[in-house]
Protein backbone atom coordinates (compact mmCIF):
# COMPACT_ATOMS: atom_id res chain seq x y z
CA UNK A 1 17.65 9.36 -0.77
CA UNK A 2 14.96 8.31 -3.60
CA UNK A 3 14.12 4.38 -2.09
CA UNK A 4 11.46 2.87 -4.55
CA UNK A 5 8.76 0.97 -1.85
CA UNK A 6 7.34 -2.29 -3.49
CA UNK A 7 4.78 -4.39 -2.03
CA UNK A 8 4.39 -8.06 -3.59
CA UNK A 9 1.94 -10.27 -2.09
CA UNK A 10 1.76 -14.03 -3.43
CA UNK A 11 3.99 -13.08 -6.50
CA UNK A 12 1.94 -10.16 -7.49
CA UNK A 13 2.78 -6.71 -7.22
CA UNK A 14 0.27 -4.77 -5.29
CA UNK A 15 1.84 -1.44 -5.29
CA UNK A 16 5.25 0.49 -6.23
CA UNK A 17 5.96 3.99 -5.81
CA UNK A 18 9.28 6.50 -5.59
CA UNK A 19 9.49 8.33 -2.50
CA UNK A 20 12.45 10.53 -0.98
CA UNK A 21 13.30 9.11 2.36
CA UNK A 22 15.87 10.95 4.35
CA UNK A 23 14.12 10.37 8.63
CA UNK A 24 12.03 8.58 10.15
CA UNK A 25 8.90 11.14 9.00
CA UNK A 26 9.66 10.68 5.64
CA UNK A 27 10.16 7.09 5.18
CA UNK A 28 6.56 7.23 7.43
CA UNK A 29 4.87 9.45 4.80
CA UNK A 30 5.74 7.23 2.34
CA UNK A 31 4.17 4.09 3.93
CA UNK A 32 1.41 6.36 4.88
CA UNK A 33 0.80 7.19 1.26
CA UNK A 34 1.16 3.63 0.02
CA UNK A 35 -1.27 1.94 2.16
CA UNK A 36 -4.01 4.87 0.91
CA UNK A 37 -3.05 3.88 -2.46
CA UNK A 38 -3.73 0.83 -1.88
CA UNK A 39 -7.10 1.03 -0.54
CA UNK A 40 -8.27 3.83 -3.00
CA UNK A 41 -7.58 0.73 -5.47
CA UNK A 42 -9.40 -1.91 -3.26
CA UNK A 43 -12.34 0.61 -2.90
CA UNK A 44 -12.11 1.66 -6.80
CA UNK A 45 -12.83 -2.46 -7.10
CA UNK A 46 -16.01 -2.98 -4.75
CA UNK A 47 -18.82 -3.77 -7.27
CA UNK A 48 -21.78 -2.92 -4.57
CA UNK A 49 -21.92 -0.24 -1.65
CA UNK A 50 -22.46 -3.55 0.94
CA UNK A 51 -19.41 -4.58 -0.38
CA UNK A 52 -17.32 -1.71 -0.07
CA UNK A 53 -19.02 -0.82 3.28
CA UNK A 54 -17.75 -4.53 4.14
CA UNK A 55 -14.14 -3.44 3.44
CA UNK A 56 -13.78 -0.09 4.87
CA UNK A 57 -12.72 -1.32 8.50
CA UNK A 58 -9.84 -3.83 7.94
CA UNK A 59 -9.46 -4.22 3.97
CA UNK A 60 -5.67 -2.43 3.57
CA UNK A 61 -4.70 -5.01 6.66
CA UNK A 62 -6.12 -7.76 5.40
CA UNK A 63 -4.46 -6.86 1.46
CA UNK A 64 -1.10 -6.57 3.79
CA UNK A 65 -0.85 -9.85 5.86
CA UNK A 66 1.54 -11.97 4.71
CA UNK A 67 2.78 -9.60 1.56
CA UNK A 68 6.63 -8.28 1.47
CA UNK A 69 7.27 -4.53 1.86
CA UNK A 70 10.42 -3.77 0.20
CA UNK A 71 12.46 -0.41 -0.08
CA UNK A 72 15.42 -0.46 -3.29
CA UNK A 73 17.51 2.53 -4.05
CA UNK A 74 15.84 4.36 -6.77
């Protein structure tokens, strides 16, 4: 089944992508591949090296906590 994932953190959309879920693997893949979307666009917005070095360990958790994961039929 095509499930659109959406994250939405304070209002704003932080990510939204089409993925085919049918298992567990899939629908993991698909979380998998939204949370290194999402830090390939934190890192893409570091302005300094120290900053992004700053980032690396817990920056995708830290985007995450308290934002709302949904999955919608696509």
């Amino acid at each position: 089944m095509k499930v659109n994932l959406h994250v939405v953190k304070e209002g704003g959309s932080l990510y939204q992508g089409i993925y085919d879920v049918s298992d567990a693997d899939s629908f993991g893949q698909a979380c998998a591949d939204a949370w290194c979307r999402l830090r390939e666009q934190q890192l893409a917005k570091e302005s300094s090296i120290g900053a992004l070095m700053e980032h690396l360990d817990g920056g995708v958790l830290d985007l995450l906590t308290e934002a709302h994961i949904s999955l919608d039929k696509a």
